[in-house]
Protein backbone atom coordinates (compact mmCIF):
# COMPACT_ATOMS: atom_id res chain seq x y z
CA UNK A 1 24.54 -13.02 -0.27
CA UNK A 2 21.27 -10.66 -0.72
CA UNK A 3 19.54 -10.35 2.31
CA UNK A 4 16.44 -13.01 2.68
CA UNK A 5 14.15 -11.22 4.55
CA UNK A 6 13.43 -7.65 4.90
CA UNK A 7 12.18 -5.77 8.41
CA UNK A 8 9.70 -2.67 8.18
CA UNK A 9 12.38 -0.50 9.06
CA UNK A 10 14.52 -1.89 6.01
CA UNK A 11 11.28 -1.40 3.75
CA UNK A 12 10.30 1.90 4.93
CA UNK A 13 14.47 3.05 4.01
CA UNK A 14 14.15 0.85 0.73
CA UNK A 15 11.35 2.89 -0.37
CA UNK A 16 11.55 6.07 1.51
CA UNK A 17 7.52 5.33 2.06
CA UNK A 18 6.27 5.79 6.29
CA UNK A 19 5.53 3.26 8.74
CA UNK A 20 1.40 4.24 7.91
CA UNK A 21 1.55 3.57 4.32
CA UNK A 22 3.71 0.53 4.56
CA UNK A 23 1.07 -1.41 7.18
CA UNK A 24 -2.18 0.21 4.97
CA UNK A 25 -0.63 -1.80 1.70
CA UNK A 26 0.07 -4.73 4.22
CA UNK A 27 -3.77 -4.11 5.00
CA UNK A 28 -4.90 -4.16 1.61
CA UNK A 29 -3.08 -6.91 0.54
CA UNK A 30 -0.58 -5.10 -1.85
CA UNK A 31 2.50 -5.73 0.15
CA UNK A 32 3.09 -9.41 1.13
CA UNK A 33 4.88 -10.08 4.60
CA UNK A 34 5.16 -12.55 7.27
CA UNK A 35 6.01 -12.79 11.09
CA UNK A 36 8.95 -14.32 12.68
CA UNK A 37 8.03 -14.25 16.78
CA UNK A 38 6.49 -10.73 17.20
CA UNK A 39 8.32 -8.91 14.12
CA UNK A 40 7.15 -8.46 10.58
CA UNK A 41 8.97 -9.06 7.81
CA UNK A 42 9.00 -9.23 3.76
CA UNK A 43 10.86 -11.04 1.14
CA UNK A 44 12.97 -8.65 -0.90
CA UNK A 45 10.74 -9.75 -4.15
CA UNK A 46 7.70 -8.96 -2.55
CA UNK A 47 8.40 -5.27 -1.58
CA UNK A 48 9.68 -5.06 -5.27
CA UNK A 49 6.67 -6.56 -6.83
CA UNK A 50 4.67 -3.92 -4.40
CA UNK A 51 6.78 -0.80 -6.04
CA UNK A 52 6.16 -2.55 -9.46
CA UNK A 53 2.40 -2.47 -8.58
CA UNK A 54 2.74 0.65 -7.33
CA UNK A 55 4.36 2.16 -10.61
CA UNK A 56 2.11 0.14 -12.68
CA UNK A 57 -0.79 1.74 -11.60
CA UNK A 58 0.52 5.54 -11.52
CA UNK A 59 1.45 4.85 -15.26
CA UNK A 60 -2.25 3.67 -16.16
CA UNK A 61 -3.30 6.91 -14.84
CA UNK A 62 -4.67 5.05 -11.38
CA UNK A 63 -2.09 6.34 -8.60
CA UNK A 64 -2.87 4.10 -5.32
CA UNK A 65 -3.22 5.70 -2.20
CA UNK A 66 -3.56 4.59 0.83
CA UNK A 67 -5.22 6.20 4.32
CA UNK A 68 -3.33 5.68 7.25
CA UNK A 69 -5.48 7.08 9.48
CA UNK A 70 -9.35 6.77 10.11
CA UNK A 71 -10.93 10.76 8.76
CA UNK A 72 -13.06 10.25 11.64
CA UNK A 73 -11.96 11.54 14.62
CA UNK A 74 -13.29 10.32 18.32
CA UNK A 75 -13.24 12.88 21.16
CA UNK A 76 -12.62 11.50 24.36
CA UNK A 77 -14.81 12.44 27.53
CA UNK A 78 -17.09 14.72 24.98
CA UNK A 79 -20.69 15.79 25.90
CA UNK A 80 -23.53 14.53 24.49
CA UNK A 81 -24.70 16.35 22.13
């Protein structure tokens, strides 16, 4: 039987993609999961349909990317300027 459900850790090997990228599609909406208790999970069609969107969009010349991380960055305990 194919596996149901799907953990992070199975998506990011699935795709070879990083924990980052994986929550920033979650984010945006591109990758559709759910939570069982405290863990997230996704359906097996759902992180296909994501690749599918992903290579959809590369091939129309409009490669998605996503930002992790905030460009801004916050010093702690820094002086007033």
């Amino acid at each position: 039987m194919e596996a149901l459900k799907v953990s992070i850790e199975g998506i990011i090997a699935a795709t070879g993609e990083g924990r980052a990228v994986i929550y920033d599609a979650i984010k945006q909406g591109h990758l559709e999961t759910f939570l069982v208790g405290r863990r997230r999970f996704a359906r097996p069609a759902a992180v296909r349909a994501w690749v599918d969107y992903l290579e959809k969009q590369a091939n129309a010349g409009k490669p998605v990317t996503y930002r992790a991380r905030s460009t801004e960055r916050t010093t702690v305990g820094a002086p007033d300027a």
